[in-house]
C-alpha atoms as a PDB file:
ATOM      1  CA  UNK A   1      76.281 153.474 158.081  1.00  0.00           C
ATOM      2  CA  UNK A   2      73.588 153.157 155.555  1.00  0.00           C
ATOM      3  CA  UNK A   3      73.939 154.825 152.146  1.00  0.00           C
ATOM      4  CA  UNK A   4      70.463 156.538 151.637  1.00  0.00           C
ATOM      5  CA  UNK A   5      69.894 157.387 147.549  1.00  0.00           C
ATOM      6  CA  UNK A   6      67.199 157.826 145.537  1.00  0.00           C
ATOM      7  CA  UNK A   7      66.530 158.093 141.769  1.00  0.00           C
ATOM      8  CA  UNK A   8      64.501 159.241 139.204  1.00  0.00           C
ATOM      9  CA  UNK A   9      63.015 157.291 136.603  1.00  0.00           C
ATOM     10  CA  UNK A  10      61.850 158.804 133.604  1.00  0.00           C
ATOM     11  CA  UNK A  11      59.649 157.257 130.079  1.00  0.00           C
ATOM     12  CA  UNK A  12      58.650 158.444 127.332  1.00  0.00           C
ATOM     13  CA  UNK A  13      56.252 161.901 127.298  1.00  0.00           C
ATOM     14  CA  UNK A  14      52.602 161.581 126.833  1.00  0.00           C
ATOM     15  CA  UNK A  15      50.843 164.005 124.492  1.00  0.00           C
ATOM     16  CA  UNK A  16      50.982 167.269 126.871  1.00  0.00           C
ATOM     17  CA  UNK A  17      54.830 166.444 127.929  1.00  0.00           C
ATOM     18  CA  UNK A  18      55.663 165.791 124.124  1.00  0.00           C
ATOM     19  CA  UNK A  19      55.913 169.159 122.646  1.00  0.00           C
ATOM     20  CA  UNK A  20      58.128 170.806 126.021  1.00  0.00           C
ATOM     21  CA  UNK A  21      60.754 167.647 126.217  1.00  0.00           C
ATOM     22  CA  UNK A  22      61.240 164.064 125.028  1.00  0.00           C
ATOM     23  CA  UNK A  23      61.344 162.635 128.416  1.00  0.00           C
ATOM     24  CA  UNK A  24      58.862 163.121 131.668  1.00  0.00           C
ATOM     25  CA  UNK A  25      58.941 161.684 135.113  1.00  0.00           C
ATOM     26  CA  UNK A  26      57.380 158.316 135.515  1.00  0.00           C
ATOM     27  CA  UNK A  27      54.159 159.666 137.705  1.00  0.00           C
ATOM     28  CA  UNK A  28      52.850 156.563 139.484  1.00  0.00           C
ATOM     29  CA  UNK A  29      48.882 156.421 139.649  1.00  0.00           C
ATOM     30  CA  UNK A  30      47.697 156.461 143.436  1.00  0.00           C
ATOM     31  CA  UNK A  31      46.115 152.734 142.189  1.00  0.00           C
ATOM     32  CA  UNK A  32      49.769 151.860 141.898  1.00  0.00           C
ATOM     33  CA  UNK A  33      51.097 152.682 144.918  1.00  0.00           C
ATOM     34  CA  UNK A  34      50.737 149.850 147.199  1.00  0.00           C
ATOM     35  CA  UNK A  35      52.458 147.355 144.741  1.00  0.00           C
ATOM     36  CA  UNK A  36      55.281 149.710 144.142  1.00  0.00           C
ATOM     37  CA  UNK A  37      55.806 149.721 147.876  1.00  0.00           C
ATOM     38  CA  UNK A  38      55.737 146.318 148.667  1.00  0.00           C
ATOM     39  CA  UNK A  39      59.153 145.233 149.627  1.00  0.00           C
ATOM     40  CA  UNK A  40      58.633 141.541 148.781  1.00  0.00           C
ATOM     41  CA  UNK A  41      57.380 142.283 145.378  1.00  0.00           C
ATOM     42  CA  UNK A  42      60.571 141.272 143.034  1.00  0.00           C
ATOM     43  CA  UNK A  43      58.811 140.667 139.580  1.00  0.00           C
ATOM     44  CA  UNK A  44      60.878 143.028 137.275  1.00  0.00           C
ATOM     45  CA  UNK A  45      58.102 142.398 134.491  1.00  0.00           C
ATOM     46  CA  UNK A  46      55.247 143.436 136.714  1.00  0.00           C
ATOM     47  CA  UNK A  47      57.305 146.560 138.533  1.00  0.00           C
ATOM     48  CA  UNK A  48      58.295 147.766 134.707  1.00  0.00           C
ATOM     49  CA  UNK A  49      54.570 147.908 133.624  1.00  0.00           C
ATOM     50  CA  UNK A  50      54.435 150.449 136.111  1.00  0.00           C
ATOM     51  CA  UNK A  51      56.687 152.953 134.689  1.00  0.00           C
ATOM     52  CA  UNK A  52      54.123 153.661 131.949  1.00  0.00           C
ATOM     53  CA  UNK A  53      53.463 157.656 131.043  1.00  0.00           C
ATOM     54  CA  UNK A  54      51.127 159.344 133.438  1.00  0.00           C
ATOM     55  CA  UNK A  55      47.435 160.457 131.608  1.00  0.00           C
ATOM     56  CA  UNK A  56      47.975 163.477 130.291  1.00  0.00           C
ATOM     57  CA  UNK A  57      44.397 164.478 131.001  1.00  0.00           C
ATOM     58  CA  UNK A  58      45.350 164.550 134.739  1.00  0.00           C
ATOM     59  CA  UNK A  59      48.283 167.012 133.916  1.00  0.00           C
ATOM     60  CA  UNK A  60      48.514 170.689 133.289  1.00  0.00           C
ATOM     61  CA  UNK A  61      51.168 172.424 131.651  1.00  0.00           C
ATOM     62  CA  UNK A  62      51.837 176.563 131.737  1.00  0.00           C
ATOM     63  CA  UNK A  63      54.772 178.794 131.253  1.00  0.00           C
ATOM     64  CA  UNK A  64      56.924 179.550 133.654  1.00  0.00           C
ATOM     65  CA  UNK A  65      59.831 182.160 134.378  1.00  0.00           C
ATOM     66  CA  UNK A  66      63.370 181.609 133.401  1.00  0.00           C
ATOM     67  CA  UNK A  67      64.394 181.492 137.170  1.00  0.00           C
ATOM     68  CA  UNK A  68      63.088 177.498 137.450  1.00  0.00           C
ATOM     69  CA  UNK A  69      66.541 176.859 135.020  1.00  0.00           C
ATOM     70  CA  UNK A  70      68.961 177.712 138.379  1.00  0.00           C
ATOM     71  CA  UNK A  71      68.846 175.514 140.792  1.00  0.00           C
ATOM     72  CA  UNK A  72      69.872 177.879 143.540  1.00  0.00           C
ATOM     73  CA  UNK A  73      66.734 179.502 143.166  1.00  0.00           C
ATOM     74  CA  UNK A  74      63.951 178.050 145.459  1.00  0.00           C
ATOM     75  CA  UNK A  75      60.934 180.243 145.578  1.00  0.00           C
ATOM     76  CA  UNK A  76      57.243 179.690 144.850  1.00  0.00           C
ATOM     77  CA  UNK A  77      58.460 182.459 141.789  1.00  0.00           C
ATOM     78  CA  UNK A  78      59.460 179.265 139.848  1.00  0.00           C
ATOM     79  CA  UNK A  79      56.807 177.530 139.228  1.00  0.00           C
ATOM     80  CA  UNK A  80      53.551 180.362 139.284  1.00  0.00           C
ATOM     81  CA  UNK A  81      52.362 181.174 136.112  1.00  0.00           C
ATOM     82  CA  UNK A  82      53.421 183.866 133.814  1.00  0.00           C
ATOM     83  CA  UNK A  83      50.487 186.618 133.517  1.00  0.00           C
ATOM     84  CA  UNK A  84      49.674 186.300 129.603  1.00  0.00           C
END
């Protein structure tokens, strides 16, 4: 049987990530989508340029409640804004 995996790649933060954590998902822009997808595209050069820090312009970044930290929770609860 296959062995299905998956894993996430993280960079460096951009300016709104910076200040929360010293790491952040790599975000892929939707311009970068097709070449990441390619299967015959091997160029470890090319594929690493991808794996930049997404715009932080295109991000937003609010409080949420302590219940995101548990993993058993999964409700909308975890990631709605706190009321200020």
């Amino acid at each position: 049987p296959a062995l299905e995996t998956c894993a996430l790649i993280t960079t460096t933060p951009n300016d709104l990530m910076e200040p929360i954590h010293n790491r952040m998902p790599v975000i892929l822009p939707e311009s970068a989508y097709t070449s990441w997808l390619k299967p015959d595209l091997h160029n470890p050069m090319y594929l690493s340029g991808l794996l930049q820090p997404y715009e932080a312009d295109d991000m937003e970044a609010y409080p949420v409640s302590p219940l995101v930290n548990n993993p058993r929770n999964d409700s909308p609860l975890c990631i709605r804004p706190l009321e200020a």
